[in-house]
C-alpha atoms as a PDB file:
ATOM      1  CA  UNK A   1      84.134  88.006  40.592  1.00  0.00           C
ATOM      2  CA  UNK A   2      86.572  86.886  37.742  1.00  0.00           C
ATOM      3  CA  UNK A   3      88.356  89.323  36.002  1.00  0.00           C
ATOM      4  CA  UNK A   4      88.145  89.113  32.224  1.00  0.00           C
ATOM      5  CA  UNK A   5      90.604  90.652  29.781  1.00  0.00           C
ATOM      6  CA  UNK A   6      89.231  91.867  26.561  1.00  0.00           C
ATOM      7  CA  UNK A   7      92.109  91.932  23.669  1.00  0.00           C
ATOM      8  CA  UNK A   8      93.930  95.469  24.176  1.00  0.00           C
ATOM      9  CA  UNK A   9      92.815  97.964  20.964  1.00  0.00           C
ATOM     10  CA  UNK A  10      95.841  98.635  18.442  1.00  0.00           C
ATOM     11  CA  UNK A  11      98.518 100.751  18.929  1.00  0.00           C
ATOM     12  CA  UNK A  12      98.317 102.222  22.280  1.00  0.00           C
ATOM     13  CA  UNK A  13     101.297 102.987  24.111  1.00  0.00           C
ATOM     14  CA  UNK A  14     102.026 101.470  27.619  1.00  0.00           C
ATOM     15  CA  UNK A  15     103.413 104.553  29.658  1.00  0.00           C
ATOM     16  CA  UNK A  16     104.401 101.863  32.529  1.00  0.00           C
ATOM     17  CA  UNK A  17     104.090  98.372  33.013  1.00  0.00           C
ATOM     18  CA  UNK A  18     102.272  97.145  35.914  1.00  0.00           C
ATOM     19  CA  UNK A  19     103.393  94.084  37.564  1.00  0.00           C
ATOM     20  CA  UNK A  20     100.521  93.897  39.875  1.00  0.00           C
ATOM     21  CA  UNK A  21      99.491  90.629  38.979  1.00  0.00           C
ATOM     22  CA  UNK A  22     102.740  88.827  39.275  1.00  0.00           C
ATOM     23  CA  UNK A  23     103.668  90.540  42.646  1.00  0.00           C
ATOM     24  CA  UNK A  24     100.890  88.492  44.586  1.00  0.00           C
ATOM     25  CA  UNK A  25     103.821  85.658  43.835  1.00  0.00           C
ATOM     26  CA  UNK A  26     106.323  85.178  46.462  1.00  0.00           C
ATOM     27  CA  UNK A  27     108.577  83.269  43.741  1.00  0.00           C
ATOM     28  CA  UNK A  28     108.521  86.457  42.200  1.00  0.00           C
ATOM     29  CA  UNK A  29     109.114  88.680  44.864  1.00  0.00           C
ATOM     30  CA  UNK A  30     112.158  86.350  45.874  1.00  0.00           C
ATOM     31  CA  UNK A  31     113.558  86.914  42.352  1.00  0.00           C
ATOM     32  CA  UNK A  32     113.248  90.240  42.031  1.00  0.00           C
ATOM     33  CA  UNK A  33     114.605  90.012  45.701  1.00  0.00           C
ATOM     34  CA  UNK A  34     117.231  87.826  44.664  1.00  0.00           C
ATOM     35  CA  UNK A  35     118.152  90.050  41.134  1.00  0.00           C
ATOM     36  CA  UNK A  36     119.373  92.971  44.197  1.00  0.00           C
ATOM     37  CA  UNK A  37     121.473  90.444  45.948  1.00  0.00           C
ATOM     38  CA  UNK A  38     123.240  89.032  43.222  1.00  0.00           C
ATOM     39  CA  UNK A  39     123.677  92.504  41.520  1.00  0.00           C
ATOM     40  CA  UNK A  40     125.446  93.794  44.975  1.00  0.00           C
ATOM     41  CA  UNK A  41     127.007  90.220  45.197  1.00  0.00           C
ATOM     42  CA  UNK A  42     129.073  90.783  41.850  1.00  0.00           C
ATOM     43  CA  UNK A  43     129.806  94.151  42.875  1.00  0.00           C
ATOM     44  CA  UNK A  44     131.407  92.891  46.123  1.00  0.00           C
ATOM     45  CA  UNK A  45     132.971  90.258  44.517  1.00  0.00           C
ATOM     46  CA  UNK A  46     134.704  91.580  41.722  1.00  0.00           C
ATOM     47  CA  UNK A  47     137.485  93.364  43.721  1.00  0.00           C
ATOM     48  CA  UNK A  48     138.664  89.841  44.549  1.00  0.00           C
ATOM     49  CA  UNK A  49     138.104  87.878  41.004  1.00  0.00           C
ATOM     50  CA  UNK A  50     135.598  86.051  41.767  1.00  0.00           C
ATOM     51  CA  UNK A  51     131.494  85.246  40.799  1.00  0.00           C
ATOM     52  CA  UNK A  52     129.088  84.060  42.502  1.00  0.00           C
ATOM     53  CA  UNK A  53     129.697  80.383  41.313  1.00  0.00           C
ATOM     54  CA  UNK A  54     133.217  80.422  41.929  1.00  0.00           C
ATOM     55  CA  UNK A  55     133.051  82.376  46.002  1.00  0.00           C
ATOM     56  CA  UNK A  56     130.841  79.208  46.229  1.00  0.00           C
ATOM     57  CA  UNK A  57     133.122  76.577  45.286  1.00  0.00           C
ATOM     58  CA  UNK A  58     135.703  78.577  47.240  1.00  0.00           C
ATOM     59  CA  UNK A  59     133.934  78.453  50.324  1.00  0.00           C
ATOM     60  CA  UNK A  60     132.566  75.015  50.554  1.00  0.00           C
ATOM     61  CA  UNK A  61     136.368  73.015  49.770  1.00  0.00           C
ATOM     62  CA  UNK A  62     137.761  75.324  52.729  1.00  0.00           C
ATOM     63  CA  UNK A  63     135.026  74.858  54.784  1.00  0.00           C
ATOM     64  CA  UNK A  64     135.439  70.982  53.375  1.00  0.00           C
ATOM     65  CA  UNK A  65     138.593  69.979  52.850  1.00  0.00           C
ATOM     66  CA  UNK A  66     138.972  66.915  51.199  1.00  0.00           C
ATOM     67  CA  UNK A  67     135.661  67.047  50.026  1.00  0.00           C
ATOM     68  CA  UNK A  68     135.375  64.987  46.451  1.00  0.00           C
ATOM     69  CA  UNK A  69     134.311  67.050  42.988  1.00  0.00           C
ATOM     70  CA  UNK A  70     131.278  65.076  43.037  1.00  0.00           C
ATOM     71  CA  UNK A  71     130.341  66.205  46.615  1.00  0.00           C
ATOM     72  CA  UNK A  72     130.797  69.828  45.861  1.00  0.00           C
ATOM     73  CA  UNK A  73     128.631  69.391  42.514  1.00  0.00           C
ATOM     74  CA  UNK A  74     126.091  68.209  44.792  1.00  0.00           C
ATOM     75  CA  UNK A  75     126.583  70.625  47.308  1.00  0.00           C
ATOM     76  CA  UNK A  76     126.224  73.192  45.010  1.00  0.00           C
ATOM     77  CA  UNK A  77     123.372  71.648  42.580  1.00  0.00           C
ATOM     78  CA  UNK A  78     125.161  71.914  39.759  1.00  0.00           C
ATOM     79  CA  UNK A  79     125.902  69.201  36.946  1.00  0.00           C
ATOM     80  CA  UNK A  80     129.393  67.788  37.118  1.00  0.00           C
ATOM     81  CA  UNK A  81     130.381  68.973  33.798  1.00  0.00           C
ATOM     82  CA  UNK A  82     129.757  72.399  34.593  1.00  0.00           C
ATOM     83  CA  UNK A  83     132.115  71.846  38.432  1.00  0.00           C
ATOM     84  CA  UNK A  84     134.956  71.490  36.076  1.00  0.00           C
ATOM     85  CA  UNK A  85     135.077  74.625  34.709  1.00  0.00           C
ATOM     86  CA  UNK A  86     135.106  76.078  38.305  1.00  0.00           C
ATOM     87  CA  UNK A  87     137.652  74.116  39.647  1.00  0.00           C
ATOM     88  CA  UNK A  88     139.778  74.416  36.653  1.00  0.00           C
ATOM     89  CA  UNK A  89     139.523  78.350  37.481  1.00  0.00           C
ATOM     90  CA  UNK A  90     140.382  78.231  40.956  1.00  0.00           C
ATOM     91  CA  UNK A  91     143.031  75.676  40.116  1.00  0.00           C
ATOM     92  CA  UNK A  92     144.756  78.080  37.762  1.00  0.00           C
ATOM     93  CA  UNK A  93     144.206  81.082  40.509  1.00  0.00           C
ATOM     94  CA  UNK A  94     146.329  78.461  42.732  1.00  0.00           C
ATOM     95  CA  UNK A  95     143.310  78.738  45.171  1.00  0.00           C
ATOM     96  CA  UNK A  96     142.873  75.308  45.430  1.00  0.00           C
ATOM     97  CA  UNK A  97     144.458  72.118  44.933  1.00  0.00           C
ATOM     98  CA  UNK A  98     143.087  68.497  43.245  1.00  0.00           C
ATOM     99  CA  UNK A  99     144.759  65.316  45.023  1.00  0.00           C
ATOM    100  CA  UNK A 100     143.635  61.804  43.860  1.00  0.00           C
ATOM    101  CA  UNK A 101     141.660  60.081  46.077  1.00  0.00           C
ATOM    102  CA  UNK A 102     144.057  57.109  47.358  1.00  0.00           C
ATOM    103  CA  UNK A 103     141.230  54.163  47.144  1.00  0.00           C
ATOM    104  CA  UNK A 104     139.526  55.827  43.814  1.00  0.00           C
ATOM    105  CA  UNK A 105     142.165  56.636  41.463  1.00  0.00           C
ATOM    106  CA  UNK A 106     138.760  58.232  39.293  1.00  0.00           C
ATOM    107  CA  UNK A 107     138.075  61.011  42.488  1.00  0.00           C
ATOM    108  CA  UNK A 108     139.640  64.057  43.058  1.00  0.00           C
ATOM    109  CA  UNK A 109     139.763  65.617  46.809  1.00  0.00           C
ATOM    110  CA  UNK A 110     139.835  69.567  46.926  1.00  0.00           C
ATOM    111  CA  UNK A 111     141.695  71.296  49.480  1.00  0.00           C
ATOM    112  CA  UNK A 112     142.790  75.005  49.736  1.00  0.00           C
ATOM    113  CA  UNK A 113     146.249  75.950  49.368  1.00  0.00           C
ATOM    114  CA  UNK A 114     147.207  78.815  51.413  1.00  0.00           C
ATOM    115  CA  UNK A 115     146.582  81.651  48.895  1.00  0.00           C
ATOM    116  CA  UNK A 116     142.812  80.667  48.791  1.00  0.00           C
ATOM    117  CA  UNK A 117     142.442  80.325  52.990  1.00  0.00           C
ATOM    118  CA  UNK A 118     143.324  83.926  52.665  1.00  0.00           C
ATOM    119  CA  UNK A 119     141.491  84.904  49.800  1.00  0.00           C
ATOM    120  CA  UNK A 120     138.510  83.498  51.640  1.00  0.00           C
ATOM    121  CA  UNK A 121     139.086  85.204  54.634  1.00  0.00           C
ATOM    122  CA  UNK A 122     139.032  88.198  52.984  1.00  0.00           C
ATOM    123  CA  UNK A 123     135.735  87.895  50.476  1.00  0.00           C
ATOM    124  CA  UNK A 124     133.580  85.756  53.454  1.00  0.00           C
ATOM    125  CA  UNK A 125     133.971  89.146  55.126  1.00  0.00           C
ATOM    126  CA  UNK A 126     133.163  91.144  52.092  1.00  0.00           C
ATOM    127  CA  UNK A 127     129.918  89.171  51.417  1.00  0.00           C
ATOM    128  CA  UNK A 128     129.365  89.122  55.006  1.00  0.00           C
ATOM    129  CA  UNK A 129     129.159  93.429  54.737  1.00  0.00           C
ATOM    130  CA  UNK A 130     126.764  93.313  51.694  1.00  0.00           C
ATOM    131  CA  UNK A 131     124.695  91.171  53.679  1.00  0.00           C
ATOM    132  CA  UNK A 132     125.047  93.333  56.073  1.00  0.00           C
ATOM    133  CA  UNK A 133     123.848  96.417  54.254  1.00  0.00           C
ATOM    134  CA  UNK A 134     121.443  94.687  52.742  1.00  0.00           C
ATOM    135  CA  UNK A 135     119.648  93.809  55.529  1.00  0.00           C
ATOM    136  CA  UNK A 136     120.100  96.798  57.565  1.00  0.00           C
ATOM    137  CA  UNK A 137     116.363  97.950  59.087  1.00  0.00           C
ATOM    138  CA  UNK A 138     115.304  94.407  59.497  1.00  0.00           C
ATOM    139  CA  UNK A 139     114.822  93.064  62.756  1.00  0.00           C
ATOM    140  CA  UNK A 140     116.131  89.531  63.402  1.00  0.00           C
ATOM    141  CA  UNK A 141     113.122  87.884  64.115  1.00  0.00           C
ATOM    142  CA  UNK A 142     111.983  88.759  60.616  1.00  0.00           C
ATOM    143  CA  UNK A 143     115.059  87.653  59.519  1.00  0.00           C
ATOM    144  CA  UNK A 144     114.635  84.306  61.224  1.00  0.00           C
ATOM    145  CA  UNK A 145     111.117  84.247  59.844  1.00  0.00           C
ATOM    146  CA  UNK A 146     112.451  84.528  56.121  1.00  0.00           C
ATOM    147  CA  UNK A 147     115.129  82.090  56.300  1.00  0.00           C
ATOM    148  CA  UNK A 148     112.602  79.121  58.108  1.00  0.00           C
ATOM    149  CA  UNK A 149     110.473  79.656  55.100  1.00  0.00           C
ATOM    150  CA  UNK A 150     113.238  79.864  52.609  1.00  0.00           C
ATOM    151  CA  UNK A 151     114.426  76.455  54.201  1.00  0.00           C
ATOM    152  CA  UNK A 152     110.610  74.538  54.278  1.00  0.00           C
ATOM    153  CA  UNK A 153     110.433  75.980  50.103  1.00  0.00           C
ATOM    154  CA  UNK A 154     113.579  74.574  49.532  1.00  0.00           C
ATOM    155  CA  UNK A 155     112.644  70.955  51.291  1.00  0.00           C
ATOM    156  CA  UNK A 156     109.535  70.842  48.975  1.00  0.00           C
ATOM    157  CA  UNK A 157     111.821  70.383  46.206  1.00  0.00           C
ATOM    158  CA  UNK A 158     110.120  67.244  44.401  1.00  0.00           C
ATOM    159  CA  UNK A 159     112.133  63.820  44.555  1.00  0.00           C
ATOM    160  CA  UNK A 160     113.336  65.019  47.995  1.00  0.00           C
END
Protein backbone atom coordinates (compact mmCIF):
# COMPACT_ATOMS: atom_id res chain seq x y z
CA UNK A 1 0.00 0.00 0.00
CA UNK A 2 1.29 3.59 -0.87
CA UNK A 3 1.73 5.89 1.72
CA UNK A 4 0.10 9.27 1.20
CA UNK A 5 1.05 12.48 2.98
CA UNK A 6 -1.69 14.87 3.69
CA UNK A 7 -0.25 18.68 4.07
CA UNK A 8 0.90 18.92 7.90
CA UNK A 9 -1.85 21.40 9.92
CA UNK A 10 -0.25 24.92 10.94
CA UNK A 11 1.94 25.53 13.53
CA UNK A 12 2.79 22.37 15.18
CA UNK A 13 6.04 21.88 16.59
CA UNK A 14 8.37 18.97 15.49
CA UNK A 15 9.82 17.63 18.91
CA UNK A 16 12.36 15.41 16.65
CA UNK A 17 12.95 14.87 13.21
CA UNK A 18 12.69 11.49 11.89
CA UNK A 19 14.94 10.44 9.20
CA UNK A 20 13.31 7.18 8.67
CA UNK A 21 12.66 7.60 5.22
CA UNK A 22 16.05 8.64 4.05
CA UNK A 23 17.87 5.92 6.14
CA UNK A 24 16.54 3.04 3.77
CA UNK A 25 19.42 4.92 1.47
CA UNK A 26 22.80 3.51 1.63
CA UNK A 27 24.12 6.92 -0.03
CA UNK A 28 22.85 8.29 2.98
CA UNK A 29 24.00 6.07 5.45
CA UNK A 30 27.59 6.38 3.79
CA UNK A 31 27.35 10.16 4.34
CA UNK A 32 26.30 10.31 7.52
CA UNK A 33 29.01 7.49 7.81
CA UNK A 34 31.38 9.51 6.06
CA UNK A 35 30.39 13.10 8.15
CA UNK A 36 32.13 10.76 11.46
CA UNK A 37 35.19 10.01 9.48
CA UNK A 38 35.98 13.22 8.22
CA UNK A 39 35.03 14.94 11.58
CA UNK A 40 37.73 12.47 13.41
CA UNK A 41 39.92 12.91 10.20
CA UNK A 42 40.35 16.81 10.89
CA UNK A 43 40.76 16.14 14.40
CA UNK A 44 43.72 13.81 13.68
CA UNK A 45 45.00 15.92 11.26
CA UNK A 46 45.20 19.17 12.67
CA UNK A 47 48.14 18.44 15.06
CA UNK A 48 50.21 18.17 11.88
CA UNK A 49 48.69 21.21 9.60
CA UNK A 50 47.09 19.52 7.41
CA UNK A 51 43.18 18.77 5.81
CA UNK A 52 41.92 16.25 4.34
CA UNK A 53 42.71 17.61 0.76
CA UNK A 54 46.11 18.45 1.47
CA UNK A 55 47.18 14.64 3.65
CA UNK A 56 45.90 13.57 0.16
CA UNK A 57 48.09 15.36 -2.08
CA UNK A 58 50.79 14.59 0.49
CA UNK A 59 50.43 11.06 0.27
CA UNK A 60 49.96 10.32 -3.33
CA UNK A 61 53.46 12.57 -4.67
CA UNK A 62 55.43 10.40 -1.94
CA UNK A 63 53.87 7.43 -2.74
CA UNK A 64 54.43 8.91 -6.57
CA UNK A 65 57.25 10.66 -7.02
CA UNK A 66 57.54 12.34 -10.08
CA UNK A 67 54.08 12.09 -10.63
CA UNK A 68 52.81 15.26 -12.96
CA UNK A 69 50.09 18.00 -11.38
CA UNK A 70 47.77 16.75 -13.85
CA UNK A 71 48.11 13.09 -12.66
CA UNK A 72 47.53 13.94 -9.08
CA UNK A 73 44.35 16.15 -10.13
CA UNK A 74 43.19 13.05 -11.59
CA UNK A 75 44.16 10.93 -8.95
CA UNK A 76 42.43 12.87 -6.66
CA UNK A 77 39.21 13.97 -8.86
CA UNK A 78 39.66 17.27 -8.48
CA UNK A 79 39.74 20.16 -11.21
CA UNK A 80 43.22 21.41 -11.96
CA UNK A 81 42.57 24.84 -10.86
CA UNK A 82 41.66 23.84 -7.55
CA UNK A 83 45.40 21.27 -7.39
CA UNK A 84 47.09 24.57 -7.40
CA UNK A 85 46.06 25.85 -4.40
CA UNK A 86 47.22 22.56 -2.71
CA UNK A 87 50.41 22.36 -4.08
CA UNK A 88 51.09 25.95 -3.62
CA UNK A 89 50.42 25.06 0.25
CA UNK A 90 52.59 22.22 0.54
CA UNK A 91 55.13 24.07 -1.55
CA UNK A 92 55.29 26.90 0.95
CA UNK A 93 55.30 24.14 3.99
CA UNK A 94 58.59 22.97 1.96
CA UNK A 95 56.78 19.53 1.86
CA UNK A 96 57.15 19.14 -1.56
CA UNK A 97 59.00 20.24 -4.44
CA UNK A 98 57.80 21.27 -8.36
CA UNK A 99 60.62 20.32 -11.05
CA UNK A 100 59.83 20.96 -14.79
CA UNK A 101 59.26 18.15 -16.67
CA UNK A 102 62.49 17.95 -19.06
CA UNK A 103 60.44 17.03 -22.48
CA UNK A 104 57.27 19.40 -21.39
CA UNK A 105 58.56 22.60 -20.29
CA UNK A 106 54.34 23.22 -19.49
CA UNK A 107 54.45 20.00 -16.66
CA UNK A 108 55.49 20.08 -13.35
CA UNK A 109 56.77 16.69 -11.53
CA UNK A 110 56.12 16.58 -7.63
CA UNK A 111 58.46 14.98 -5.42
CA UNK A 112 58.83 15.16 -1.56
CA UNK A 113 61.61 16.87 -0.04
CA UNK A 114 62.72 15.36 3.09
CA UNK A 115 60.62 17.41 5.58
CA UNK A 116 57.38 16.00 3.93
CA UNK A 117 58.77 12.01 3.83
CA UNK A 118 58.74 12.63 7.50
CA UNK A 119 55.77 14.52 7.92
CA UNK A 120 54.09 11.65 6.14
CA UNK A 121 55.46 9.13 8.13
CA UNK A 122 54.18 10.60 10.94
CA UNK A 123 50.29 11.58 9.87
CA UNK A 124 49.94 8.00 7.60
CA UNK A 125 50.29 6.61 11.11
CA UNK A 126 47.98 9.05 12.71
CA UNK A 127 45.18 8.38 10.14
CA UNK A 128 46.11 4.87 10.26
CA UNK A 129 44.98 5.01 14.42
CA UNK A 130 41.66 6.84 13.66
CA UNK A 131 40.99 4.21 11.33
CA UNK A 132 41.83 2.14 13.69
CA UNK A 133 39.44 3.31 16.37
CA UNK A 134 37.02 3.75 14.13
CA UNK A 135 36.67 0.48 13.15
CA UNK A 136 37.30 -1.22 16.31
CA UNK A 137 34.32 -4.12 16.87
CA UNK A 138 34.22 -4.90 13.24
CA UNK A 139 35.32 -8.07 12.07
CA UNK A 140 37.44 -8.12 8.88
CA UNK A 141 35.33 -9.96 6.78
CA UNK A 142 32.76 -7.22 7.18
CA UNK A 143 35.31 -4.98 6.57
CA UNK A 144 36.25 -6.69 3.33
CA UNK A 145 32.55 -6.83 2.54
CA UNK A 146 32.23 -2.89 2.79
CA UNK A 147 35.18 -1.96 0.89
CA UNK A 148 34.20 -4.61 -2.34
CA UNK A 149 31.00 -2.71 -2.42
CA UNK A 150 32.46 0.68 -1.90
CA UNK A 151 34.81 -0.29 -4.91
CA UNK A 152 31.78 -1.87 -7.47
CA UNK A 153 29.70 1.87 -6.39
CA UNK A 154 32.58 3.66 -7.25
CA UNK A 155 33.13 1.70 -10.84
CA UNK A 156 29.45 2.58 -11.67
CA UNK A 157 30.50 6.03 -11.91
CA UNK A 158 28.87 7.03 -15.43
CA UNK A 159 31.40 7.71 -18.42
CA UNK A 160 33.60 5.03 -16.78
Amino acid sequence: MKKTHSPAPQHVEVASVSDATMRRFVGYRMKRAFNVVQEDLARVLKPFELRMLTYTALVLIVDNPGMRQSQLADAMDIERPNLVVLIDELERRELIVRDRVPTDRRAYALKATLAGLRLYDRAVAAVAAHEARLLDGIDQDSIATVLAALKTIENARQGD
